[in-house]
N, C-alpha and C. Protein backbone atom coordinates (compact mmCIF):
# COMPACT_ATOMS: atom_id res chain seq x y z
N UNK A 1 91.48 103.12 130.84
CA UNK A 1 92.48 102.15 130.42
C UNK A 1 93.54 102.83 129.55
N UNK A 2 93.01 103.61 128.59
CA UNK A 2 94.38 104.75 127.94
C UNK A 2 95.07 105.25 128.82
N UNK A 3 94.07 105.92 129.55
CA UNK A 3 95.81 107.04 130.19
C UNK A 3 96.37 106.09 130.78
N UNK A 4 96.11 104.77 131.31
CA UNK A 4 96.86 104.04 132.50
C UNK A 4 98.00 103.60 131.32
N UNK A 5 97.54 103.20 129.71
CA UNK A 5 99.03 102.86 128.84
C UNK A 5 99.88 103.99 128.81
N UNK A 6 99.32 105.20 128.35
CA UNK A 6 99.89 106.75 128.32
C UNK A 6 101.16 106.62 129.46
N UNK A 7 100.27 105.97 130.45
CA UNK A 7 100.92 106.83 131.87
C UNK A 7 102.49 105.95 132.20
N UNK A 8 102.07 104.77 131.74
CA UNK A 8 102.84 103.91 132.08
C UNK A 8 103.85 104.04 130.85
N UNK A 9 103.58 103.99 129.66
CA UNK A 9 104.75 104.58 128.91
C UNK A 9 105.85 105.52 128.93
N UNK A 10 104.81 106.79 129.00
CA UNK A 10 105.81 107.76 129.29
C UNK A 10 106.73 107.33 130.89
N UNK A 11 105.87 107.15 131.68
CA UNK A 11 107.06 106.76 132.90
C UNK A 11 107.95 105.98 132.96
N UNK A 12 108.04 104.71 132.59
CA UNK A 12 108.72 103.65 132.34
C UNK A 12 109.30 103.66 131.13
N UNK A 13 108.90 103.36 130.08
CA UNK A 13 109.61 103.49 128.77
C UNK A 13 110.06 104.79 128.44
N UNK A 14 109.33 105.95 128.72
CA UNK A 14 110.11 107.23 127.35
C UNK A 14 110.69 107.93 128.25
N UNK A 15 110.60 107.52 129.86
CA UNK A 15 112.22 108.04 130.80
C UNK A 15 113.55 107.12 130.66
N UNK A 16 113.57 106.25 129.90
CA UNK A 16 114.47 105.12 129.64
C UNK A 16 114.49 103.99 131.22
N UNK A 17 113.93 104.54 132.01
CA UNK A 17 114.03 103.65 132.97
C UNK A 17 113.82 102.51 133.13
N UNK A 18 114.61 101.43 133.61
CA UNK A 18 114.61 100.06 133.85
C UNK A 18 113.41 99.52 134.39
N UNK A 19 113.11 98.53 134.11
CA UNK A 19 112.19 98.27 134.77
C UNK A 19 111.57 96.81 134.85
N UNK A 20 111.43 95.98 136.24
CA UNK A 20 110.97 94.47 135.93
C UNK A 20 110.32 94.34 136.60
N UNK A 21 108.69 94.16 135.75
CA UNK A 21 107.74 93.74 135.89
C UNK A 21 107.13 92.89 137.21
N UNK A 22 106.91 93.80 138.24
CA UNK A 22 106.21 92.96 139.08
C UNK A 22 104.74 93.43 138.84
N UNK A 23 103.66 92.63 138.35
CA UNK A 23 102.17 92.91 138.18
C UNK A 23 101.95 93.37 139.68
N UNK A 24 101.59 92.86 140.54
CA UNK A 24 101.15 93.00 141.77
C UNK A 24 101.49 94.35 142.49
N UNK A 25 102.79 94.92 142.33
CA UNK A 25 103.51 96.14 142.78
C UNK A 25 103.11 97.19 141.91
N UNK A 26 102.67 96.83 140.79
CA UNK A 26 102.32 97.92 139.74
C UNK A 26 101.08 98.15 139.61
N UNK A 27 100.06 96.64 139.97
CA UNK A 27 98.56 97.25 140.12
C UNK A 27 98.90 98.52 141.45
N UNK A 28 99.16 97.89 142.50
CA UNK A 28 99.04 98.51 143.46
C UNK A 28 99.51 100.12 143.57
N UNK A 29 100.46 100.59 142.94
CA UNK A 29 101.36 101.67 142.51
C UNK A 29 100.24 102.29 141.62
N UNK A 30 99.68 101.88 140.30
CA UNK A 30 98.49 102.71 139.88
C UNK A 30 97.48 102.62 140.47
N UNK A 31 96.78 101.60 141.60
CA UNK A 31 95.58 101.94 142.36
C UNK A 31 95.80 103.20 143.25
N UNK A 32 97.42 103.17 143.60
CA UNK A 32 97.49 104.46 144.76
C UNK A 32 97.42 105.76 144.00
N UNK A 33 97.72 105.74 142.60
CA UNK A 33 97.48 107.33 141.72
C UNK A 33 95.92 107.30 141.36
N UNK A 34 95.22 106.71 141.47
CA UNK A 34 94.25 106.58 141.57
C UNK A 34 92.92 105.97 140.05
N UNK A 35 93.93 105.31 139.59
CA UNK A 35 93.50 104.40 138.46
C UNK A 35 92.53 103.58 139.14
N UNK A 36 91.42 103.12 138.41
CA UNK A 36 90.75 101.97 139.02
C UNK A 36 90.87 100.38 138.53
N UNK A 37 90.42 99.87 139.73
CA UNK A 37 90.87 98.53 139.24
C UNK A 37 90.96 97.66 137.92
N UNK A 38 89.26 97.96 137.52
CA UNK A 38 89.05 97.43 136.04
C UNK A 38 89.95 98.27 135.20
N UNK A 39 90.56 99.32 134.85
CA UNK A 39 91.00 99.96 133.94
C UNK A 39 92.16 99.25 134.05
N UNK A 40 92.89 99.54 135.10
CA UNK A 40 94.56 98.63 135.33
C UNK A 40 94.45 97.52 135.11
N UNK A 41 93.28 96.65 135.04
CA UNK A 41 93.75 94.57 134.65
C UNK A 41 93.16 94.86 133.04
N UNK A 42 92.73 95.59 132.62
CA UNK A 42 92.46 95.77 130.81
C UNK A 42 93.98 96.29 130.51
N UNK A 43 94.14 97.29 131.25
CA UNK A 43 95.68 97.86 130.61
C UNK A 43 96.74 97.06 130.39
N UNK A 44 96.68 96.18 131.85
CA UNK A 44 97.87 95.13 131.70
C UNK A 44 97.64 93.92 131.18
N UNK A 45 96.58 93.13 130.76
CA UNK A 45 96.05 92.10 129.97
C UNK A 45 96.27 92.91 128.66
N UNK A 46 96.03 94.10 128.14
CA UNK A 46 96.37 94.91 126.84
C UNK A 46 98.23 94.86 125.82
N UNK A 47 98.76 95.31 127.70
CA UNK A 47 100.33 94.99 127.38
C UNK A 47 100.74 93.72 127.24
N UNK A 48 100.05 92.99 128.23
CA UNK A 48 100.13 91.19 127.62
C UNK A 48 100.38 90.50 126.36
N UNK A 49 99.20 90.93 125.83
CA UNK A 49 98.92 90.82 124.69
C UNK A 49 99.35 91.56 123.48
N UNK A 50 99.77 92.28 123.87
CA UNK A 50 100.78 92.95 122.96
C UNK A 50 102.11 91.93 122.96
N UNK A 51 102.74 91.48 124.10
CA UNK A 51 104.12 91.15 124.05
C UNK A 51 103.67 89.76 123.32
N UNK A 52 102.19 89.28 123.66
CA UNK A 52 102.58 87.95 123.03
C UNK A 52 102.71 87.99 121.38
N UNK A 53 101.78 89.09 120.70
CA UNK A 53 101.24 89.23 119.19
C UNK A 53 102.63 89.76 118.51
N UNK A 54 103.43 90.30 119.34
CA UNK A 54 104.72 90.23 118.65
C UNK A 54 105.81 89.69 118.32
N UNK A 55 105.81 88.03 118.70
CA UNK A 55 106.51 87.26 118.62
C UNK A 55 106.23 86.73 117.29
N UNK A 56 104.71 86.79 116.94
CA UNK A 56 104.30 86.39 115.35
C UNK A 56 104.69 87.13 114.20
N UNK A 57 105.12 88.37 114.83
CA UNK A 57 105.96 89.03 114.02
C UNK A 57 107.04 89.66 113.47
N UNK A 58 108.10 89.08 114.59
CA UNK A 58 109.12 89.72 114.66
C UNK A 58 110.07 89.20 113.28
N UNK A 59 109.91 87.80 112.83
CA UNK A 59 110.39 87.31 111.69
C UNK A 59 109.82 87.61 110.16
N UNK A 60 108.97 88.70 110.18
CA UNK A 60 108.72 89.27 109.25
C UNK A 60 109.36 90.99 109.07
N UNK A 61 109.23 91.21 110.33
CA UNK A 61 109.96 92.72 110.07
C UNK A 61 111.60 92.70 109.38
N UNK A 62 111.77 91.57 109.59
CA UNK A 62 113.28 91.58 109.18
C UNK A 62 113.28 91.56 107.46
N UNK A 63 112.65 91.02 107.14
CA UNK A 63 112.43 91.09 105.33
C UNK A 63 111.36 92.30 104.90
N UNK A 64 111.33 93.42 105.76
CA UNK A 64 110.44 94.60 105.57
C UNK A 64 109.52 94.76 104.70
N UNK A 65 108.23 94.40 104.62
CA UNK A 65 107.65 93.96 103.73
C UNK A 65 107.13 95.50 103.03
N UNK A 66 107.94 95.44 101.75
CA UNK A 66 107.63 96.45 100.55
C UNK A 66 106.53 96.09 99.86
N UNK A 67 105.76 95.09 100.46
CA UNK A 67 104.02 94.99 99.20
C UNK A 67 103.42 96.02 99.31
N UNK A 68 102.72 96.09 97.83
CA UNK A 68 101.68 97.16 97.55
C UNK A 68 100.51 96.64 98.25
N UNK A 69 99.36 97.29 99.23
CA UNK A 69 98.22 96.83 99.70
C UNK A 69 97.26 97.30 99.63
N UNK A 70 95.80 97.37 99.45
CA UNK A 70 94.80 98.64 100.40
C UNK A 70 94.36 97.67 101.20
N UNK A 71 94.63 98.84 102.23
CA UNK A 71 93.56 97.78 103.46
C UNK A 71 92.14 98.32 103.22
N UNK A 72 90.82 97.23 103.38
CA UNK A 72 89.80 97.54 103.39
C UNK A 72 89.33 97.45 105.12
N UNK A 73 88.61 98.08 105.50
CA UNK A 73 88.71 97.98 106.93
C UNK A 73 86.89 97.77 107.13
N UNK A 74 86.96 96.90 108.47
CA UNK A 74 85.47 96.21 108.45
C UNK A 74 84.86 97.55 109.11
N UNK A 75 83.75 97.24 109.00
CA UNK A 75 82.76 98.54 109.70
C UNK A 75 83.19 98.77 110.91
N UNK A 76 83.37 97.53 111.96
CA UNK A 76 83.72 98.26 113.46
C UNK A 76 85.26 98.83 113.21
N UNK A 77 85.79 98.27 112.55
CA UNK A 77 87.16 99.48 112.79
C UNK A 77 87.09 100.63 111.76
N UNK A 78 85.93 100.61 110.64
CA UNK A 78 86.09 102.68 110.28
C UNK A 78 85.79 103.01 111.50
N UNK A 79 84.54 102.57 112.15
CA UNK A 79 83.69 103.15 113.28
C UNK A 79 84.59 103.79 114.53
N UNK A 80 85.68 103.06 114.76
CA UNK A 80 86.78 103.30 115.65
C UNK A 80 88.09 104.17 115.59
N UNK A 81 88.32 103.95 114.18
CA UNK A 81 89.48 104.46 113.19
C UNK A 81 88.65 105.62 112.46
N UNK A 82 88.50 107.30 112.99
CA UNK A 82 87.77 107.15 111.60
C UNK A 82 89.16 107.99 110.37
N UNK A 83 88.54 108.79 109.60
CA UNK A 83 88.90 108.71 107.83
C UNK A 83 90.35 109.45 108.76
N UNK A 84 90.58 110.42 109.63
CA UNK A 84 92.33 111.05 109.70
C UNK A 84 92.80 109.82 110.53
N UNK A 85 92.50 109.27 111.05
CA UNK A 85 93.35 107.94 112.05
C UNK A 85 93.72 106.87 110.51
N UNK A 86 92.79 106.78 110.26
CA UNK A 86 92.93 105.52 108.79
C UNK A 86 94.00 106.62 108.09
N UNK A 87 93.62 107.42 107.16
CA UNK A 87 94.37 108.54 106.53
C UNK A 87 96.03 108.57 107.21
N UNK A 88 96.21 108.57 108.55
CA UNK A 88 97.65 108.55 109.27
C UNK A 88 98.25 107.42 108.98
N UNK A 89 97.69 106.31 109.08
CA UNK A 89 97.87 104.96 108.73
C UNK A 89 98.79 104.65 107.66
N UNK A 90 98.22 105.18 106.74
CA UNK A 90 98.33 105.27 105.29
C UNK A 90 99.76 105.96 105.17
N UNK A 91 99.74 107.57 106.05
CA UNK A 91 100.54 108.12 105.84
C UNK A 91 101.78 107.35 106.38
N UNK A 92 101.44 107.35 107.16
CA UNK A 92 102.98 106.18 107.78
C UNK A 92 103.09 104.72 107.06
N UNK A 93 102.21 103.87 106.79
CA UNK A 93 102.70 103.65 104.94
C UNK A 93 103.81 103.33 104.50
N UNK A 94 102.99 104.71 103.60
CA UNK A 94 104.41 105.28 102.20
C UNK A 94 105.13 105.81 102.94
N UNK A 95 105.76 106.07 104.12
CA UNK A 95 107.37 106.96 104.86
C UNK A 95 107.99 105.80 105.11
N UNK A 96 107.08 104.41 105.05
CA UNK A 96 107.76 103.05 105.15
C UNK A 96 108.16 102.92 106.83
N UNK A 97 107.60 103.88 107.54
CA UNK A 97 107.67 103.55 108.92
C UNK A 97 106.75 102.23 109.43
N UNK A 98 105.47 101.86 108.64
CA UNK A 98 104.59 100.89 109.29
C UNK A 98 104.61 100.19 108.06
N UNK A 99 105.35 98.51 108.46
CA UNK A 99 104.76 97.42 107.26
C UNK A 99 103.62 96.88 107.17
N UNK A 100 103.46 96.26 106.42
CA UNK A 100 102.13 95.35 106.51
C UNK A 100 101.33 94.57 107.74
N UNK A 101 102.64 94.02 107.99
CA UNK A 101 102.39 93.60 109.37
C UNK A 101 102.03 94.39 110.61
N UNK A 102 103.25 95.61 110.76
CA UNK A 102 102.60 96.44 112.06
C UNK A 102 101.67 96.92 111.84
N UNK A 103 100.87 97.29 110.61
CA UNK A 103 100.00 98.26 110.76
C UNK A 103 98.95 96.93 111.49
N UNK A 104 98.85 95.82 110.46
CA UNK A 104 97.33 95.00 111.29
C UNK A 104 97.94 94.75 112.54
N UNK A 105 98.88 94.47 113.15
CA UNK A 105 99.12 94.39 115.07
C UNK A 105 98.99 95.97 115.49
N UNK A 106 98.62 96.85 114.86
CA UNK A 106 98.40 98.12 115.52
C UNK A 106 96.93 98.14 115.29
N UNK A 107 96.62 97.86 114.00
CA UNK A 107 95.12 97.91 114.28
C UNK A 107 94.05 96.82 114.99
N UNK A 108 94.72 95.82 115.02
CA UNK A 108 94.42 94.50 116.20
C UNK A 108 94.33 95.25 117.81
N UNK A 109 95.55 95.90 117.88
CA UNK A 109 95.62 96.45 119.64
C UNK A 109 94.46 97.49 119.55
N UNK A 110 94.59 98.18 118.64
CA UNK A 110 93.33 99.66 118.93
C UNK A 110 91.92 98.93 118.93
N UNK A 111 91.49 97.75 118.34
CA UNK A 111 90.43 97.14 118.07
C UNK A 111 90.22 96.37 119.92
N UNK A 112 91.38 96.11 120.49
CA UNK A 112 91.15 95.63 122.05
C UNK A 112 90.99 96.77 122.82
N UNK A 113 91.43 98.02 122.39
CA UNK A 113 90.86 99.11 123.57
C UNK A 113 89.49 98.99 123.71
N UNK A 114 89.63 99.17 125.08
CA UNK A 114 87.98 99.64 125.82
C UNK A 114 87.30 100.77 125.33
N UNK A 115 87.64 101.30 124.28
CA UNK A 115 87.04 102.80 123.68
C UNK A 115 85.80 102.10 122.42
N UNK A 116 85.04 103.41 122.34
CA UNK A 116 84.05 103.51 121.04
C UNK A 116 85.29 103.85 119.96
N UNK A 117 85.83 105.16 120.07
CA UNK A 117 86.44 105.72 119.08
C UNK A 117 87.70 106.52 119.02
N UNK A 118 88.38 106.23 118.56
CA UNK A 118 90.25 106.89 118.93
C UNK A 118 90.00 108.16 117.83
N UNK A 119 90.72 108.99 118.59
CA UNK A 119 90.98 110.33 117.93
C UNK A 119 92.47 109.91 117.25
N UNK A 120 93.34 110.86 116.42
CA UNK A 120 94.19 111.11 116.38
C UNK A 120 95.55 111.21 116.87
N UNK A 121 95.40 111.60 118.01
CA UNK A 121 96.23 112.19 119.16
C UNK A 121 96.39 110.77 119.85
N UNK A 122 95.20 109.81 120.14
CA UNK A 122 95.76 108.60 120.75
C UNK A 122 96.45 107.23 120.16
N UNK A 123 95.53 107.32 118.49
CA UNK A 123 96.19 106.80 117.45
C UNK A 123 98.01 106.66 117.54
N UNK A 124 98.55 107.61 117.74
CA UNK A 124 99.95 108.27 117.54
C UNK A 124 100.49 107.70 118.85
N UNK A 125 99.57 107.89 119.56
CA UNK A 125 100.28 107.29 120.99
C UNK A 125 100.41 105.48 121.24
N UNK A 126 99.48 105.07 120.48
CA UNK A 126 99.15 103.32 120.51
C UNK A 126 100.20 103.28 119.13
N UNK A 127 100.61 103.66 118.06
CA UNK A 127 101.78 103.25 117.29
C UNK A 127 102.96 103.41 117.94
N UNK A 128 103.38 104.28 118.89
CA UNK A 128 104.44 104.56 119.44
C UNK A 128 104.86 103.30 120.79
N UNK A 129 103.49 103.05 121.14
CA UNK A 129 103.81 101.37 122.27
C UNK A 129 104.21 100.88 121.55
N UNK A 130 103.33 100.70 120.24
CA UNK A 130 103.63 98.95 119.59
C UNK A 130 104.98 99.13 119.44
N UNK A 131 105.24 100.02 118.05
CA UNK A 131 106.87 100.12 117.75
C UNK A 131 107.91 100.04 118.73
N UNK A 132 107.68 100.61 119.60
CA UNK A 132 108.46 100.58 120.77
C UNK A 132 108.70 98.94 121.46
N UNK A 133 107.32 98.15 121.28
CA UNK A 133 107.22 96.99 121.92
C UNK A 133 108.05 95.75 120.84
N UNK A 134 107.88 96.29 119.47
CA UNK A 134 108.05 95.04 118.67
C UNK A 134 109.93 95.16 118.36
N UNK A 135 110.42 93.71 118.86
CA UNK A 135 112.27 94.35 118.16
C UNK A 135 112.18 94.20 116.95
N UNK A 136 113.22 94.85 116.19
CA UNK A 136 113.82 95.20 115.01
C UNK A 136 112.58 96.20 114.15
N UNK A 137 112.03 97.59 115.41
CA UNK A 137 111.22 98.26 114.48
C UNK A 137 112.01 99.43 115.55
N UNK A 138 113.01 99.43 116.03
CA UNK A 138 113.76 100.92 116.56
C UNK A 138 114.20 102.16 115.70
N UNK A 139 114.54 101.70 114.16
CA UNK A 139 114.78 102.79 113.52
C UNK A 139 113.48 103.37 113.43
N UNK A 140 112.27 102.56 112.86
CA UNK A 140 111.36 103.06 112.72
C UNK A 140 110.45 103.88 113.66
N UNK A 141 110.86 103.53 115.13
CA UNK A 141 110.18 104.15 116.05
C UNK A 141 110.89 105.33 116.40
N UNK A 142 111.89 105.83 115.93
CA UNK A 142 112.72 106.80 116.34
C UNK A 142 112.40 107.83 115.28
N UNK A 143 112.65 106.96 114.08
CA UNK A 143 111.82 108.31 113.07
C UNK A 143 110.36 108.76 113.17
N UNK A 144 109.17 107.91 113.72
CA UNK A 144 107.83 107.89 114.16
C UNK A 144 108.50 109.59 114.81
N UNK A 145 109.44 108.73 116.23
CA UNK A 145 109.05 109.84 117.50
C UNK A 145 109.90 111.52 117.26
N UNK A 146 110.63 110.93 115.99
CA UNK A 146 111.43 112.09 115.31
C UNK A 146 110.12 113.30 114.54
N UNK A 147 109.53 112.46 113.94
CA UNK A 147 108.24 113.31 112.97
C UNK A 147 106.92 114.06 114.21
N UNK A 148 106.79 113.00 115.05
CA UNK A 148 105.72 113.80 116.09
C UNK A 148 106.45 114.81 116.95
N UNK A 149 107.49 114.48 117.87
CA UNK A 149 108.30 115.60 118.54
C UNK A 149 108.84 116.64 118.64
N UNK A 150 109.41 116.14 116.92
CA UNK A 150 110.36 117.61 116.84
C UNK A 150 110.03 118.05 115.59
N UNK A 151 108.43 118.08 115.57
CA UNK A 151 108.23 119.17 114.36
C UNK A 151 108.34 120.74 114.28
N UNK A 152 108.80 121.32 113.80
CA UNK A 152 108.43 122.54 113.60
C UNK A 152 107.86 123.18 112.77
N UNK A 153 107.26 124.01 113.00
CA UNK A 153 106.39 124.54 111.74
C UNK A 153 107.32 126.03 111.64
N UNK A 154 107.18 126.14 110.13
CA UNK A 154 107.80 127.01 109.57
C UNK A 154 106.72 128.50 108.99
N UNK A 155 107.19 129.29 109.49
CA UNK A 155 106.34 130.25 108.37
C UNK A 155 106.69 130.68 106.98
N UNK A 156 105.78 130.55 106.40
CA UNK A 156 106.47 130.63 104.91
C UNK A 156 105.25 132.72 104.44
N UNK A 157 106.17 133.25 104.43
CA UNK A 157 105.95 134.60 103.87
C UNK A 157 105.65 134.78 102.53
């Protein structure tokens, strides 16, 4: 069910390409790359549900919520999240890229993956849907895809 979001992101969204939603043409289009069925109706019941959970929030991103918080997180999501996925969380935070709000609709969507446990690497990839999915979080997703993309590392002598 990941790579089928992976796959479908990068193709559709991070080529800028247009695109309107026919379910039926698109199961069929990932059954022929060879996704399986159950993975493609979780993926797209996943994106579903994404478009709907962001309508609850789109009138909060606009007053950017600067509260101080800790999130305490229940056992099944350390279990899922563990301490560098939570730790990233955090870090994106304080850069004020993730409010209050996106972070729990990001940690709501990772809590619907079909997985035991997200690494890092996919973490980064499920903030980059949401932001991408929710309006009025484009600056923020551009600086997200600004900090993962075009890092460079420097040597320091």
């Amino acid at each position: 069910m990941f790579d089928i979001l992976i796959y479908l992101f990068e193709t559709y969204v991070h080529s800028k390409s247009k695109i309107s939603i026919d379910y039926d043409s698109l199961t069929n289009d990932l059954s022929d790359i060879g996704f399986e069925q159950r993975d493609i109706y979780n993926a797209l019941r996943w994106l579903k549900n994404l478009s709907s959970h962001k309508n609850n929030i789109i009138s909060s991103i606009n007053t950017l919520s600067k509260q101080i918080s800790i999130r305490i997180y229940t056992e099944a999501e350390s279990f899922k999240l563990n301490a560098d996925c939570r730790g990233f969380i955090l870090f994106l935070e304080q850069l004020e890229i993730l409010t209050l709000d996106t972070r729990e609709m990001i940690i709501e969507r990772i809590m619907d993956l079909d997985i035991n446990e997200l690494n890092l690497e996919d973490l980064k990839w499920i903030i980059l849907i949401v932001l991408f999915n929710v309006p009025g979080c484009e600056t923020v997703y551009q600086k997200l895809e600004n900090l993962l993309f075009n890092f460079k590392e420097e040597i320091i002598h």
